[in-house]
C-alpha atoms as a PDB file:
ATOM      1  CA  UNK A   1      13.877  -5.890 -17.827  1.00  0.00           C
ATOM      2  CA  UNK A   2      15.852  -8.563 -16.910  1.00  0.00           C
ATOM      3  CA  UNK A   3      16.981  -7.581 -13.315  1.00  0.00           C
ATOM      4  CA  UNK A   4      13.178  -6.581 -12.450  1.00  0.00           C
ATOM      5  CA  UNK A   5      11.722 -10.225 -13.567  1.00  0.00           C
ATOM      6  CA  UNK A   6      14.470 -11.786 -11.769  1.00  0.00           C
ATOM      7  CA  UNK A   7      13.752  -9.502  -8.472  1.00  0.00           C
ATOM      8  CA  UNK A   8       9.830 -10.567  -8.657  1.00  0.00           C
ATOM      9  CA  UNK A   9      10.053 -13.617 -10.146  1.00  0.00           C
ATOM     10  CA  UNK A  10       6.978 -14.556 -13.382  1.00  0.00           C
ATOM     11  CA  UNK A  11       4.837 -16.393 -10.743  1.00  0.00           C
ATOM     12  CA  UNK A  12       2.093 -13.984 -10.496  1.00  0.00           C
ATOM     13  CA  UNK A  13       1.179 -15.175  -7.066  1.00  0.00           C
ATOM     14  CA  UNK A  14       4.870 -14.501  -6.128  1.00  0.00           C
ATOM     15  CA  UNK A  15       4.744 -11.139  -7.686  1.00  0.00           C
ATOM     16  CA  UNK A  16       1.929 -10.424  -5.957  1.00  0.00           C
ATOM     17  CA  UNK A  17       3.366 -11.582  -2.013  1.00  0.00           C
ATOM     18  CA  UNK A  18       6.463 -10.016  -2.584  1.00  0.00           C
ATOM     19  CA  UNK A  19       4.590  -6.368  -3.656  1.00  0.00           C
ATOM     20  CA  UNK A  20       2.478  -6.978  -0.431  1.00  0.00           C
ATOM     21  CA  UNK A  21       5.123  -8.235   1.829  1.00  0.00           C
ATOM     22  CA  UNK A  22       5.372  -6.621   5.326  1.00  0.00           C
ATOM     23  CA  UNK A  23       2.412  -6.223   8.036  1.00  0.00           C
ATOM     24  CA  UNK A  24       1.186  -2.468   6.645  1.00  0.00           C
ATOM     25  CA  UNK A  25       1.212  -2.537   3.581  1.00  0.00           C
ATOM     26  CA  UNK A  26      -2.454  -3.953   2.517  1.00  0.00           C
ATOM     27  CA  UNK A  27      -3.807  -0.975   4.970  1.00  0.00           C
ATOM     28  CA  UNK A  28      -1.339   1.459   3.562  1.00  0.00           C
ATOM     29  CA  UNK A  29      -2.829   0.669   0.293  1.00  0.00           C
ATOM     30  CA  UNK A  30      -6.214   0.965   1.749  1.00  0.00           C
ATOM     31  CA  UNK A  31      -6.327   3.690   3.091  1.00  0.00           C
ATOM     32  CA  UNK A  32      -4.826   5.679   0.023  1.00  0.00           C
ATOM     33  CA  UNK A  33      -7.659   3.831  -2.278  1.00  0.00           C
ATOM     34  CA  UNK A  34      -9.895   6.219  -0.390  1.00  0.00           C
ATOM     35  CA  UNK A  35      -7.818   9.315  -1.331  1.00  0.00           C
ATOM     36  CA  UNK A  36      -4.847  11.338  -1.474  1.00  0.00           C
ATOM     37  CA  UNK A  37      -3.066  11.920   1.747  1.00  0.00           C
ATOM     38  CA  UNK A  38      -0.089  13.245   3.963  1.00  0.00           C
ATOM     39  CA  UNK A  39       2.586  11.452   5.646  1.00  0.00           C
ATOM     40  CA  UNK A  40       1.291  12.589   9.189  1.00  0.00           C
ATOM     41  CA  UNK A  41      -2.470  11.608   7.968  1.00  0.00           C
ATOM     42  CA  UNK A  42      -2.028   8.444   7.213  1.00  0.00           C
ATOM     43  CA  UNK A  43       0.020   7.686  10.215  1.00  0.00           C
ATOM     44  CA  UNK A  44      -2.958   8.760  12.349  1.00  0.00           C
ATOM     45  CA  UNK A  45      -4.953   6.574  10.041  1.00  0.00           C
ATOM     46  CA  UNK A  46      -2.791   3.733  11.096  1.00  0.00           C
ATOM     47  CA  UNK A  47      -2.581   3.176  15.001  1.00  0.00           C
ATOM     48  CA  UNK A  48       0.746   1.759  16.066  1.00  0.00           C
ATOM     49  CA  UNK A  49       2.912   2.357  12.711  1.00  0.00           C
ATOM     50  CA  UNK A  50       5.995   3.948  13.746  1.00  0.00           C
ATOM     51  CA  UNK A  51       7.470   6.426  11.148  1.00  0.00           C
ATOM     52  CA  UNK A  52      10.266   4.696   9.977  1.00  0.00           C
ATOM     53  CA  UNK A  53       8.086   1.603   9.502  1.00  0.00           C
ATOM     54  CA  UNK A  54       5.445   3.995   7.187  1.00  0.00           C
ATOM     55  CA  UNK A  55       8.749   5.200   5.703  1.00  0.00           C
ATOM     56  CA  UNK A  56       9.991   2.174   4.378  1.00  0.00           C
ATOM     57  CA  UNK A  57       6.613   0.701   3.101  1.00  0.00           C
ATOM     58  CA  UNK A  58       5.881   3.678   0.965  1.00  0.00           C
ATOM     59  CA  UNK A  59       9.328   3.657  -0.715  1.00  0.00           C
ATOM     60  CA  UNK A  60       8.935   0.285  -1.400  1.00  0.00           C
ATOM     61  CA  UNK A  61       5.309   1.025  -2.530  1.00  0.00           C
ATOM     62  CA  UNK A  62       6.673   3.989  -4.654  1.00  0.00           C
ATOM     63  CA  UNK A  63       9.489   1.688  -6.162  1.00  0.00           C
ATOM     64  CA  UNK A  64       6.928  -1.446  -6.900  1.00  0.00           C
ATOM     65  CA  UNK A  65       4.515   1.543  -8.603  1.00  0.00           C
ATOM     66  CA  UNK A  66       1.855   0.873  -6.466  1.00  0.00           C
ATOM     67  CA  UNK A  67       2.104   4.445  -4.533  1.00  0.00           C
ATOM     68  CA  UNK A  68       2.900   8.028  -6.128  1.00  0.00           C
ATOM     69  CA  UNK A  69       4.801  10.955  -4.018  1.00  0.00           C
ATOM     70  CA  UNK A  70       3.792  14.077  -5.374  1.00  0.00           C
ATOM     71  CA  UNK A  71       5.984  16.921  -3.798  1.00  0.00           C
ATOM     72  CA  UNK A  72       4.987  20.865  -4.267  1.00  0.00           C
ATOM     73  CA  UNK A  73       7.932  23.076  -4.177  1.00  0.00           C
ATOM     74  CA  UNK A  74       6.519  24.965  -1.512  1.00  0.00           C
ATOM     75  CA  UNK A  75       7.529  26.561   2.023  1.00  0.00           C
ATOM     76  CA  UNK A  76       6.971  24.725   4.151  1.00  0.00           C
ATOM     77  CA  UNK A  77       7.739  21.777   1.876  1.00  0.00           C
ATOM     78  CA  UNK A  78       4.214  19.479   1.084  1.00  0.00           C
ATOM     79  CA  UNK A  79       4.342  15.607   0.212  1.00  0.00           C
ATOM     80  CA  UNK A  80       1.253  13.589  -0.617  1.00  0.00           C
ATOM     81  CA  UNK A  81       0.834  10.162  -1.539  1.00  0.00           C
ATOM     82  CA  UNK A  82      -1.384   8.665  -3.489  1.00  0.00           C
ATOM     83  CA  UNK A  83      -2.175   5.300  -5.939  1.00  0.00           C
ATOM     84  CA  UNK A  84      -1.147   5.050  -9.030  1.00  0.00           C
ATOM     85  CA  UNK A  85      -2.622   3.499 -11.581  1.00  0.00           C
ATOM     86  CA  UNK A  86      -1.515   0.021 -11.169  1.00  0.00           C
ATOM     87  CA  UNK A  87      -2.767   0.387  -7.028  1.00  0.00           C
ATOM     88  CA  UNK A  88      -6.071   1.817  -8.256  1.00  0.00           C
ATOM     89  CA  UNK A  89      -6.657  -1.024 -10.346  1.00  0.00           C
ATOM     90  CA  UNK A  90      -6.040  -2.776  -6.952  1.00  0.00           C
ATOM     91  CA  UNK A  91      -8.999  -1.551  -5.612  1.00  0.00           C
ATOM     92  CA  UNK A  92     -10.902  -4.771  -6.794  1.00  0.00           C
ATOM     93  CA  UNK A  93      -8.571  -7.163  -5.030  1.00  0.00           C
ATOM     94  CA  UNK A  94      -9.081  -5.499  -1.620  1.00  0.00           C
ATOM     95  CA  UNK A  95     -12.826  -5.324  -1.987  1.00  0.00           C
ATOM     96  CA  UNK A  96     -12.405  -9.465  -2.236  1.00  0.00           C
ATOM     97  CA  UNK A  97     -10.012  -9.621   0.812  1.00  0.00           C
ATOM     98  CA  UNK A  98     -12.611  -7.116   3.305  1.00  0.00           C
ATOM     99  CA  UNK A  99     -15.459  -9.766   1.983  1.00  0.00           C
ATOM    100  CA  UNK A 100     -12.943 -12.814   2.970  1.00  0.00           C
ATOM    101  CA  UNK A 101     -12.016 -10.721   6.471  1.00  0.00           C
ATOM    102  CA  UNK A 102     -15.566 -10.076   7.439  1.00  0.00           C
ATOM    103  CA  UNK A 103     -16.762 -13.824   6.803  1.00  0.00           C
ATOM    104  CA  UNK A 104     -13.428 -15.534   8.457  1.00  0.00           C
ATOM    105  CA  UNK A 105     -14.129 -12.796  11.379  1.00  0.00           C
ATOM    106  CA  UNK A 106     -17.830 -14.369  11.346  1.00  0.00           C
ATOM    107  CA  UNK A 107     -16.544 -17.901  11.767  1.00  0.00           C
ATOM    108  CA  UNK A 108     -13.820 -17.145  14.154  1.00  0.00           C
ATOM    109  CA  UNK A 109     -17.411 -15.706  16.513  1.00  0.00           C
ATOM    110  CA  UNK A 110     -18.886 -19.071  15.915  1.00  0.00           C
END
């Protein structure tokens, strides 16, 4: 327990940066709040993400428990993502940060 406090810190605000750090991963999480999905959907879903970049967020995602990687033992091989708990409870937060968007958007018109 230990080494995981000391690698996010108790500042819940802290926590909460260092989970989101990185320019994808508020729209990776997004776009797996709508659904389950596949490593070549939700690159299409996200215009301009290269692979490696998508790569790298959803490990980290995965490690921080946000994002679940289901794999069926199949031929060929199938990998889907998808929110855990913890990132569906998440949900609520990004509701709050589309409202915030949508009115700073609005006053950016003005």
């Amino acid at each position: 327990m230990t080494n995981k406090v000391s690698e996010y810190g108790i500042c819940p605000f802290a926590t909460t940066q260092r989970v989101l750090t990185g320019k994808w991963a508020l729209v990776i999480i997004y776009q797996l709040s709508t659904g389950t999905k596949r490593f070549k959907e939700l690159q299409r879903l996200l215009p301009g993400i290269t692979q490696t970049i998508l790569t790298r967020h959803l490990r980290q995602l995965e490690k921080d428990k946000i994002v679940q990687r289901k794999v069926y033992a199949e031929v060929p091989p199938r990998v889907e993502y998808s929110l855990t708990e913890m990132g569906q409870e998440f949900r609520v937060v990004l509701d709050a940060v589309e409202k915030w968007g949508l009115e700073y958007i609005k006053l950016l018109e003005m």
